[in-house]
PDB file of N, CA and C in Angstrom:
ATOM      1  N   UNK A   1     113.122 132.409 101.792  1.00  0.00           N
ATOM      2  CA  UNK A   1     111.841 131.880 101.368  1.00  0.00           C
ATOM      3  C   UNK A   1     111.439 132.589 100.072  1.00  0.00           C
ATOM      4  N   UNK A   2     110.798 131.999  99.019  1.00  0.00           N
ATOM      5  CA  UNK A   2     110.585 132.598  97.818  1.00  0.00           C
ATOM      6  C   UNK A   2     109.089 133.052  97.903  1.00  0.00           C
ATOM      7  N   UNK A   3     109.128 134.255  97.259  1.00  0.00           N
ATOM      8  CA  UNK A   3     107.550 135.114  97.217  1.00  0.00           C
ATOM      9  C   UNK A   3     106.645 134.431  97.806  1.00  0.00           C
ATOM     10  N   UNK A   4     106.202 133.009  96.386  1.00  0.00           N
ATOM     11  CA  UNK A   4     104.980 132.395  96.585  1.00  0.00           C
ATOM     12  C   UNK A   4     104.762 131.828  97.971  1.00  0.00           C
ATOM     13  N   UNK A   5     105.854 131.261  98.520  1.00  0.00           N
ATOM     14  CA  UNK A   5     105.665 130.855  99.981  1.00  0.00           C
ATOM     15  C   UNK A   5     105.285 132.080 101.134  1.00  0.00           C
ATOM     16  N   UNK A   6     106.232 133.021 100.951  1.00  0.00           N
ATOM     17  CA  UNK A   6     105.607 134.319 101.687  1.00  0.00           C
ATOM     18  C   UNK A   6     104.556 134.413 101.765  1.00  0.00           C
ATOM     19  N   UNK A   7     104.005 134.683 100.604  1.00  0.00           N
ATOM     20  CA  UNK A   7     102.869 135.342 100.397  1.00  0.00           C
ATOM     21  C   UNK A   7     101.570 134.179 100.809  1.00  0.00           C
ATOM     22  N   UNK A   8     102.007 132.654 101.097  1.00  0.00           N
ATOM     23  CA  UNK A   8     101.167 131.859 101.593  1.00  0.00           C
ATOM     24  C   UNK A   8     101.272 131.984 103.052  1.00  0.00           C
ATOM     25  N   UNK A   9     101.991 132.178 103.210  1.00  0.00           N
ATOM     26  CA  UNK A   9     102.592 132.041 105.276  1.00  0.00           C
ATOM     27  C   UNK A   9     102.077 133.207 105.745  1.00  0.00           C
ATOM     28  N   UNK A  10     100.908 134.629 104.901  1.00  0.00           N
ATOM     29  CA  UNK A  10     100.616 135.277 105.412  1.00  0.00           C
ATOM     30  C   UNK A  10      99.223 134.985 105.421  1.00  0.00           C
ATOM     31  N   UNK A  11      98.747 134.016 104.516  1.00  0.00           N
ATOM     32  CA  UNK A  11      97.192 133.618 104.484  1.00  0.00           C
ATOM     33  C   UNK A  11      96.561 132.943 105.855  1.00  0.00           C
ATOM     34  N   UNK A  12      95.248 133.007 106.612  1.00  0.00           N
ATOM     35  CA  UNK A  12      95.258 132.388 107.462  1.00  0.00           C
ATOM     36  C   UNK A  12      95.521 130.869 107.356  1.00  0.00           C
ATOM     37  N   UNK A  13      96.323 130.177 108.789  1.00  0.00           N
ATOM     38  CA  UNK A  13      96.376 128.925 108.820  1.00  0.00           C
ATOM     39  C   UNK A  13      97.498 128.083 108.068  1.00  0.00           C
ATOM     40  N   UNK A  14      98.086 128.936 106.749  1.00  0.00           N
ATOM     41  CA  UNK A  14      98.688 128.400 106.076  1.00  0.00           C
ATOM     42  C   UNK A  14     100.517 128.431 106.821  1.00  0.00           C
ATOM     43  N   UNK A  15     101.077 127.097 107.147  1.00  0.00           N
ATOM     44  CA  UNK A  15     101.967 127.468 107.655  1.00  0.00           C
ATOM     45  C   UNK A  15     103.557 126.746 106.350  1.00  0.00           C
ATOM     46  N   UNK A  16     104.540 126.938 106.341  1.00  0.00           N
ATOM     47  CA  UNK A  16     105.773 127.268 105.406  1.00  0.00           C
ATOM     48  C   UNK A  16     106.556 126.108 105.772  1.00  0.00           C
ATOM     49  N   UNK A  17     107.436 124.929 105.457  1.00  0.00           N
ATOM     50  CA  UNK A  17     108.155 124.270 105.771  1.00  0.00           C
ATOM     51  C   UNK A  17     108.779 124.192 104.494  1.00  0.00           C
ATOM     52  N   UNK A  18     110.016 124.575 104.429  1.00  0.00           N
ATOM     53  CA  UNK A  18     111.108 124.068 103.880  1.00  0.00           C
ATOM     54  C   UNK A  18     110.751 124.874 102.266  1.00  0.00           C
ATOM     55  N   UNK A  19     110.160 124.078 101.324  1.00  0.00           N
ATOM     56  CA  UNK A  19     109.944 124.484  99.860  1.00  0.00           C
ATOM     57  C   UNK A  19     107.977 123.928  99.933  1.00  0.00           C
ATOM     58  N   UNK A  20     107.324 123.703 100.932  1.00  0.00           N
ATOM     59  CA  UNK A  20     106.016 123.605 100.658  1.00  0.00           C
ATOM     60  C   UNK A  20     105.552 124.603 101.739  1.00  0.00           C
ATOM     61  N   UNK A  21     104.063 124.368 101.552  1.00  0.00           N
ATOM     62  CA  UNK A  21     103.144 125.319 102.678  1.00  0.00           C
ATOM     63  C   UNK A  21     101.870 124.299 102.639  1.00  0.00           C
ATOM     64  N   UNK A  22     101.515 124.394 104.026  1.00  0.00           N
ATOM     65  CA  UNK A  22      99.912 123.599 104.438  1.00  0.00           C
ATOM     66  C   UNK A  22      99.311 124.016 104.933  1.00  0.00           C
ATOM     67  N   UNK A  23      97.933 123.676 104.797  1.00  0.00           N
ATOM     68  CA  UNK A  23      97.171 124.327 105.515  1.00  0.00           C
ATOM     69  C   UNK A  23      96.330 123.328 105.532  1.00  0.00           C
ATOM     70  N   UNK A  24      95.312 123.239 106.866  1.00  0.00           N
ATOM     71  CA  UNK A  24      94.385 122.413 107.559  1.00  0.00           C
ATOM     72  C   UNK A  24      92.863 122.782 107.265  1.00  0.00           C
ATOM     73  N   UNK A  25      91.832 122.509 106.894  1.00  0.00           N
ATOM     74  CA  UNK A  25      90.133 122.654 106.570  1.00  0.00           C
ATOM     75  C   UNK A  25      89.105 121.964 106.490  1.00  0.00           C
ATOM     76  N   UNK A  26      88.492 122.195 107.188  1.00  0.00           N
ATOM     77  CA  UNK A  26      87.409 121.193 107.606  1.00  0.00           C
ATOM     78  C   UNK A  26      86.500 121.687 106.064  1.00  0.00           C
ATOM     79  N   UNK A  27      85.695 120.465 105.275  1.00  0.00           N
ATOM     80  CA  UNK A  27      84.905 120.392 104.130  1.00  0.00           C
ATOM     81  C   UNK A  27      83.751 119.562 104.969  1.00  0.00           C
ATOM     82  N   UNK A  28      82.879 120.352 105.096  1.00  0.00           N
ATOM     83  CA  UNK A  28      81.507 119.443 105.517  1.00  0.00           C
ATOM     84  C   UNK A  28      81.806 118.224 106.317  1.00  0.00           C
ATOM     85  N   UNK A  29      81.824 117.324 106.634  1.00  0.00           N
ATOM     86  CA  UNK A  29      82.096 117.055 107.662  1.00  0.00           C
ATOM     87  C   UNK A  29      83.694 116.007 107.669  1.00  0.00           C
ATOM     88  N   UNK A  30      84.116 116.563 106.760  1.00  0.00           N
ATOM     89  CA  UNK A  30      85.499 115.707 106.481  1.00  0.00           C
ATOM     90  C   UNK A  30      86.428 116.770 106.694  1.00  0.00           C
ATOM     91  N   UNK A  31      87.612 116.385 107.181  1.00  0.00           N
ATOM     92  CA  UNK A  31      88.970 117.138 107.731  1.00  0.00           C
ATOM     93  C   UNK A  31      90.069 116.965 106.437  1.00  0.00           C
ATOM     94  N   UNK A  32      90.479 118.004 105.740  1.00  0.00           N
ATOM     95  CA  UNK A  32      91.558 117.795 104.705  1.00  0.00           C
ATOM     96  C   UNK A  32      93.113 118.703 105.102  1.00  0.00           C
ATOM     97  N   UNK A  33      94.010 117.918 104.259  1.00  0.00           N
ATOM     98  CA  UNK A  33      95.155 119.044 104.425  1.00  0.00           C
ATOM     99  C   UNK A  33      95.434 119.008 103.162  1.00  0.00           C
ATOM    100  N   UNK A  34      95.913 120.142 102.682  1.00  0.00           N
ATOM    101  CA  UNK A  34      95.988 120.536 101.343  1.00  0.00           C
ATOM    102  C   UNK A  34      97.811 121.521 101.361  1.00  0.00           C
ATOM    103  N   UNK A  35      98.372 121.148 100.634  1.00  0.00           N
ATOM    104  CA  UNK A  35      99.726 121.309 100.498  1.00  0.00           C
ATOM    105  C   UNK A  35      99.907 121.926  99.298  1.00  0.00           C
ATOM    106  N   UNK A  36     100.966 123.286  98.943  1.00  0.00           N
ATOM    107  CA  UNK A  36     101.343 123.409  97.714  1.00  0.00           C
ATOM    108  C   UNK A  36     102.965 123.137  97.804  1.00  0.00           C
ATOM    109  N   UNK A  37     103.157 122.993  96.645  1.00  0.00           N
ATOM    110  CA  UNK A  37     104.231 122.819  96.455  1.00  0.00           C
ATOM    111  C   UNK A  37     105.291 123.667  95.553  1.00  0.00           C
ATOM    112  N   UNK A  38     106.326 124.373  96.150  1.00  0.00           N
ATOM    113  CA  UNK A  38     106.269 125.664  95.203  1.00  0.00           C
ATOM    114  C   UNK A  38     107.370 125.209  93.928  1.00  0.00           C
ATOM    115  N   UNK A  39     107.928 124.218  93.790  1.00  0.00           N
ATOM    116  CA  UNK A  39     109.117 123.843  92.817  1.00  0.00           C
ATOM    117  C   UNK A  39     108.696 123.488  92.132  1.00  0.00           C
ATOM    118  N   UNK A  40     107.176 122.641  92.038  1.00  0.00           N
ATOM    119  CA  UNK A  40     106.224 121.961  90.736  1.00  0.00           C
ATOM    120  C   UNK A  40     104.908 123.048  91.169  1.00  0.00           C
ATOM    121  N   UNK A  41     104.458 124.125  91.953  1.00  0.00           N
ATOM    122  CA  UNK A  41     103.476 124.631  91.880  1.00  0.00           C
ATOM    123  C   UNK A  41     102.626 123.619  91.236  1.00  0.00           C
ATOM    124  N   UNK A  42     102.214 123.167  92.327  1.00  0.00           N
ATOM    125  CA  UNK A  42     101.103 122.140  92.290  1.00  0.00           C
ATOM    126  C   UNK A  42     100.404 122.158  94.102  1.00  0.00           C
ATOM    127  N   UNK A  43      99.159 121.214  94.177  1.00  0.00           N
ATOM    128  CA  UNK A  43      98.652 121.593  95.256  1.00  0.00           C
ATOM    129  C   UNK A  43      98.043 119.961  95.125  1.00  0.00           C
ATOM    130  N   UNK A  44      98.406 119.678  96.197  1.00  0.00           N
ATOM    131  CA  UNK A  44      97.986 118.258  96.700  1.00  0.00           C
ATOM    132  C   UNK A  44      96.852 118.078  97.546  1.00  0.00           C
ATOM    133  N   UNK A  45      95.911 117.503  97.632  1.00  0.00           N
ATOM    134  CA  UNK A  45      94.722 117.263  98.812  1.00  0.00           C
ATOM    135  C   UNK A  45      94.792 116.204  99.432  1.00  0.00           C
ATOM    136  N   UNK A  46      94.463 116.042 100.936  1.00  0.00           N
ATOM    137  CA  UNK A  46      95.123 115.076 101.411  1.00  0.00           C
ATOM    138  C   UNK A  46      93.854 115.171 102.545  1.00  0.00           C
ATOM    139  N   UNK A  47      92.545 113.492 102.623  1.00  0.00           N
ATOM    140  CA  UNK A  47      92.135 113.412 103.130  1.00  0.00           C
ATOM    141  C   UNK A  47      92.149 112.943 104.592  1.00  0.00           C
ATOM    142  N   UNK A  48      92.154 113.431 105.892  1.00  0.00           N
ATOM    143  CA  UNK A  48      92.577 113.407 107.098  1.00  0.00           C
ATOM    144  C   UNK A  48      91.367 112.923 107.804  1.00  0.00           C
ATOM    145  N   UNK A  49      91.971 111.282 108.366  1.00  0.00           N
ATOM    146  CA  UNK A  49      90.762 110.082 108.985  1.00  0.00           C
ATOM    147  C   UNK A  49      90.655 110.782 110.450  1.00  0.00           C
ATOM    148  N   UNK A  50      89.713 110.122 110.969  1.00  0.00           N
ATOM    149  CA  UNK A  50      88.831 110.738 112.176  1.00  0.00           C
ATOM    150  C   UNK A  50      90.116 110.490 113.268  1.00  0.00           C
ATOM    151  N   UNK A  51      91.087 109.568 113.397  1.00  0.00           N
ATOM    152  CA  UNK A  51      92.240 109.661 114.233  1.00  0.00           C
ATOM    153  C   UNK A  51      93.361 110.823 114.197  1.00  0.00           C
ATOM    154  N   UNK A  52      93.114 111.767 113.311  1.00  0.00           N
ATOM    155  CA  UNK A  52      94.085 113.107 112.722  1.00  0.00           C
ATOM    156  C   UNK A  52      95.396 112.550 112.778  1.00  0.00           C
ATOM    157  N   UNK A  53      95.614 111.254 112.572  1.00  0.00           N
ATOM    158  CA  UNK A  53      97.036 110.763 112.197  1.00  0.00           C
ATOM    159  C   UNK A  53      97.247 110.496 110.978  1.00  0.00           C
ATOM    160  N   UNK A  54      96.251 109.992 110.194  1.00  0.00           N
ATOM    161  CA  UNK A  54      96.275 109.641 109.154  1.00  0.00           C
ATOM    162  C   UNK A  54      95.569 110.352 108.305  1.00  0.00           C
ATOM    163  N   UNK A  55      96.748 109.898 106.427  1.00  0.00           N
ATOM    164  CA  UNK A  55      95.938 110.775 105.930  1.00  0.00           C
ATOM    165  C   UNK A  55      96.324 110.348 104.398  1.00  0.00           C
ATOM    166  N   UNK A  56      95.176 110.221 103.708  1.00  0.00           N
ATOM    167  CA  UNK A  56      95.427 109.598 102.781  1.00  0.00           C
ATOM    168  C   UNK A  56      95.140 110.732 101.029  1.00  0.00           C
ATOM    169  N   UNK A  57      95.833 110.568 100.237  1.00  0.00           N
ATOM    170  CA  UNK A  57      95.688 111.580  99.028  1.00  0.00           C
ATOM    171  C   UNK A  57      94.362 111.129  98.264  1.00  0.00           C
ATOM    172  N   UNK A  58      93.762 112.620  97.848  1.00  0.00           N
ATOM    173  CA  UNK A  58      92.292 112.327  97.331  1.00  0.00           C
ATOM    174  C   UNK A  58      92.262 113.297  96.070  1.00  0.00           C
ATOM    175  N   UNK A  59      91.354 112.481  95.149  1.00  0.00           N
ATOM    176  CA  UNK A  59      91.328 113.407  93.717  1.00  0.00           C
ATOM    177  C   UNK A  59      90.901 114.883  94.111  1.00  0.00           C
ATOM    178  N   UNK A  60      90.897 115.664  93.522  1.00  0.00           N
ATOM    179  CA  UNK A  60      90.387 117.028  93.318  1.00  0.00           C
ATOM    180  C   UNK A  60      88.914 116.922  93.478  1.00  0.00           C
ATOM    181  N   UNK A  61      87.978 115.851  92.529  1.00  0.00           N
ATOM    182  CA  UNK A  61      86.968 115.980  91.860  1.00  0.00           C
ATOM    183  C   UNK A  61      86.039 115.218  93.337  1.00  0.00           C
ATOM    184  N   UNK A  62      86.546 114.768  94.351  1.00  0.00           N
ATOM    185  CA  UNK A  62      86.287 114.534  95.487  1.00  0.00           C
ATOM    186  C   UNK A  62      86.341 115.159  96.786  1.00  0.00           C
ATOM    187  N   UNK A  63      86.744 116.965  96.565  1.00  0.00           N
ATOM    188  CA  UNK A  63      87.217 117.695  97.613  1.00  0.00           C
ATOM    189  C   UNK A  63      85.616 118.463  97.527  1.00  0.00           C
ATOM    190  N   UNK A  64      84.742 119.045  98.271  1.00  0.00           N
ATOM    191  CA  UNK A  64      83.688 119.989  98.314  1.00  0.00           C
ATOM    192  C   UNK A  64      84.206 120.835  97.669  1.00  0.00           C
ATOM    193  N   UNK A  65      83.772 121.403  96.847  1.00  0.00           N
ATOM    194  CA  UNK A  65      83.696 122.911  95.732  1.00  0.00           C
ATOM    195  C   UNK A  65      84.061 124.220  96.796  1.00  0.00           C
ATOM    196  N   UNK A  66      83.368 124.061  97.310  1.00  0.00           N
ATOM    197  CA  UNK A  66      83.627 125.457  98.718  1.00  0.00           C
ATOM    198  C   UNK A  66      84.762 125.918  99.146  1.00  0.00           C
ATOM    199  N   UNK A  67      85.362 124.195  99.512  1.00  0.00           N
ATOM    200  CA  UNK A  67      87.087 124.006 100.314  1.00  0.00           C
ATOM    201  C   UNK A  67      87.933 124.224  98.790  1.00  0.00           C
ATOM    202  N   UNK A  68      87.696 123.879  97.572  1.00  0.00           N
ATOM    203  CA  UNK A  68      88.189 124.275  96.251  1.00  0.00           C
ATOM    204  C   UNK A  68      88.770 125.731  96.246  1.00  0.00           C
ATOM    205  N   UNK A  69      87.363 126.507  96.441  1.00  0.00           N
ATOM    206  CA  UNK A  69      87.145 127.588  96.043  1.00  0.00           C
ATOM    207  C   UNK A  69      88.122 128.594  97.092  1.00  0.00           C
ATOM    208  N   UNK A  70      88.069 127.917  98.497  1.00  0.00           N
ATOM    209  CA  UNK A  70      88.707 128.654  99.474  1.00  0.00           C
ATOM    210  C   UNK A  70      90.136 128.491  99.268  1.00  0.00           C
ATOM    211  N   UNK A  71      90.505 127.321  98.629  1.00  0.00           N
ATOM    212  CA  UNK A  71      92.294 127.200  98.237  1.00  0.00           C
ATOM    213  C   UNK A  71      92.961 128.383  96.870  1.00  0.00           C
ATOM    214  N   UNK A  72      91.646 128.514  96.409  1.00  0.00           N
ATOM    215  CA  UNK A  72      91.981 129.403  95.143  1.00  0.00           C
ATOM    216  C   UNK A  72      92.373 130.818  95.383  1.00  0.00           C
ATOM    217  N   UNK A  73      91.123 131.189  96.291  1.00  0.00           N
ATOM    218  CA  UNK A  73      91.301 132.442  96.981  1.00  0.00           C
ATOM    219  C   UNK A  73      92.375 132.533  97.872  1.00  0.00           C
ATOM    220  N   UNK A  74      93.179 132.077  98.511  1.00  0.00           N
ATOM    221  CA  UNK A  74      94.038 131.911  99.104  1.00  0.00           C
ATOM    222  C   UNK A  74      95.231 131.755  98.155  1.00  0.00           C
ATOM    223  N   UNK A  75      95.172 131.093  97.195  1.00  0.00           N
ATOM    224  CA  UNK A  75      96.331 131.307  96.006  1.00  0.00           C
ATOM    225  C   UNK A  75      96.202 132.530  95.540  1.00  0.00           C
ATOM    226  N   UNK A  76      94.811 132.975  94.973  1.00  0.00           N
ATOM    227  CA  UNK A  76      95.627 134.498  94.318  1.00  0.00           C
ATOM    228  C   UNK A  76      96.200 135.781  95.210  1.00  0.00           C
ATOM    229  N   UNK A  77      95.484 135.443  96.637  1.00  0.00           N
ATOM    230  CA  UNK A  77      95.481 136.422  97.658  1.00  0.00           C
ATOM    231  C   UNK A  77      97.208 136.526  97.791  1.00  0.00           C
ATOM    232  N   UNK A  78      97.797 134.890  97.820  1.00  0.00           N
ATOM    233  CA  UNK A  78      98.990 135.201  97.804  1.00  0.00           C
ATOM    234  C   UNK A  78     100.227 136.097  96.558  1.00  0.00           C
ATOM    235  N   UNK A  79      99.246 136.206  95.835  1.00  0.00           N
ATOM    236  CA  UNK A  79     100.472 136.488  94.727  1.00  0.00           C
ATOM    237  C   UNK A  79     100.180 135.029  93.303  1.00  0.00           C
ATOM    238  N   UNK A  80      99.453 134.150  94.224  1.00  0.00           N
ATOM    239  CA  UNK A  80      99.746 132.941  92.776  1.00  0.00           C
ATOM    240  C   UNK A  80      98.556 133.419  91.635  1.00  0.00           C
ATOM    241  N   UNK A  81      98.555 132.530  90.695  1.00  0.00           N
ATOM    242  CA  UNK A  81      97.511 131.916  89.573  1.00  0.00           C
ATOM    243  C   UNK A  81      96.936 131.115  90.385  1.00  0.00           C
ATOM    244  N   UNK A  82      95.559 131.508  90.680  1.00  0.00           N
ATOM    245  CA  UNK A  82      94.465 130.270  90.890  1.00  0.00           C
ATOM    246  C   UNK A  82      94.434 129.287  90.124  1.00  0.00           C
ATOM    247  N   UNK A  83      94.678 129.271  89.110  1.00  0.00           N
ATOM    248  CA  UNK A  83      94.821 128.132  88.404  1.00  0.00           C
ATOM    249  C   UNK A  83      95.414 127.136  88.639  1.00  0.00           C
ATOM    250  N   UNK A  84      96.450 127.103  89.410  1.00  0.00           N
ATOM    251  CA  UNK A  84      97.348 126.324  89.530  1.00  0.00           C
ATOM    252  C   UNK A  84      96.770 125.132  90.732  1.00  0.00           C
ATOM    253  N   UNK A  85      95.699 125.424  91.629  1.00  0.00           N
ATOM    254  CA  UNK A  85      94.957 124.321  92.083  1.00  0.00           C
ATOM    255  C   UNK A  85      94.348 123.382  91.517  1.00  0.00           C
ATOM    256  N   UNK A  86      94.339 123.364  89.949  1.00  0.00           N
ATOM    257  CA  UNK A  86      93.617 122.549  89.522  1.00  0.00           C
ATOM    258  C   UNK A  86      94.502 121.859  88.434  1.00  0.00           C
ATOM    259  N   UNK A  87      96.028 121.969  88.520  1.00  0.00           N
ATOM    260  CA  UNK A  87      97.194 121.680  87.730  1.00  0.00           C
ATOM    261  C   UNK A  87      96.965 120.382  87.964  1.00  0.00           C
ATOM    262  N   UNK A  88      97.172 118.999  86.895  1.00  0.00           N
ATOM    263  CA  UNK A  88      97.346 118.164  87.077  1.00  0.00           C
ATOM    264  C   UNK A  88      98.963 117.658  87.528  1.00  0.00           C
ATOM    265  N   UNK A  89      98.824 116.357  88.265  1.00  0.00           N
ATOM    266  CA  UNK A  89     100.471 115.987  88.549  1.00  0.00           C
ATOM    267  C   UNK A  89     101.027 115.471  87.785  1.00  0.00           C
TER     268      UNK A  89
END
C-alpha cells in the first residue's frame, strides 16, 4: 500500500481498497461517500439516497462546507496536500 493510502486507513472511518480509500459522512441531513483516489489524487463526492444503495456523483460546490472541511483535515492528517480536495477532474 503506498503512504497516502496508509496514512488514510489510519484516519477514522476511512477504509483502503485496492488503489482508493472511502469514507462514509453524514452532511446535515444528507448521507455522502467521498473517495480518493491515489493514482490521479483526486477526491470524488458521491451523494448516498435514503435506500444506502444508491449513489449518485455531486459537484463539490454542493457538499456542506463542514463535510469539505472535515475531508481536508483528514487529508493533511494523512500525510496529503489539502488541496487536493478541491482538484478538479
Amino acid at each position: 500500500m503506498d503512504d497516502a493510502l496508509d496514512g488514510l486507513a489510519e484516519q477514522d472511518g476511512w477504509q483502503v481498497e485496492g488503489f482508493a480509500a472511502r469514507v462514509h459522512y453524514r452532511g446535515a441531513d444528507d448521507y455522502y461517500s467521498i473517495e480518493y483516489y491515489d493514482p490521479s489524487e483526486c477526491v470524488l463526492y458521491w451523494k448516498v439516497k435514503g435506500d444506502g444503495e444508491t449513489a449518485v456523483p455531486v459537484g463539490r460546490g454542493t457538499v456542506p462546507t463542514p463535510l469539505r472541511e472535515r475531508v481536508r483535515q483528514d487529508l493533511a492528517d494523512a500525510g496529503l496536500d489539502p488541496a487536493i480536495e478541491d482538484r478538479p477532474l
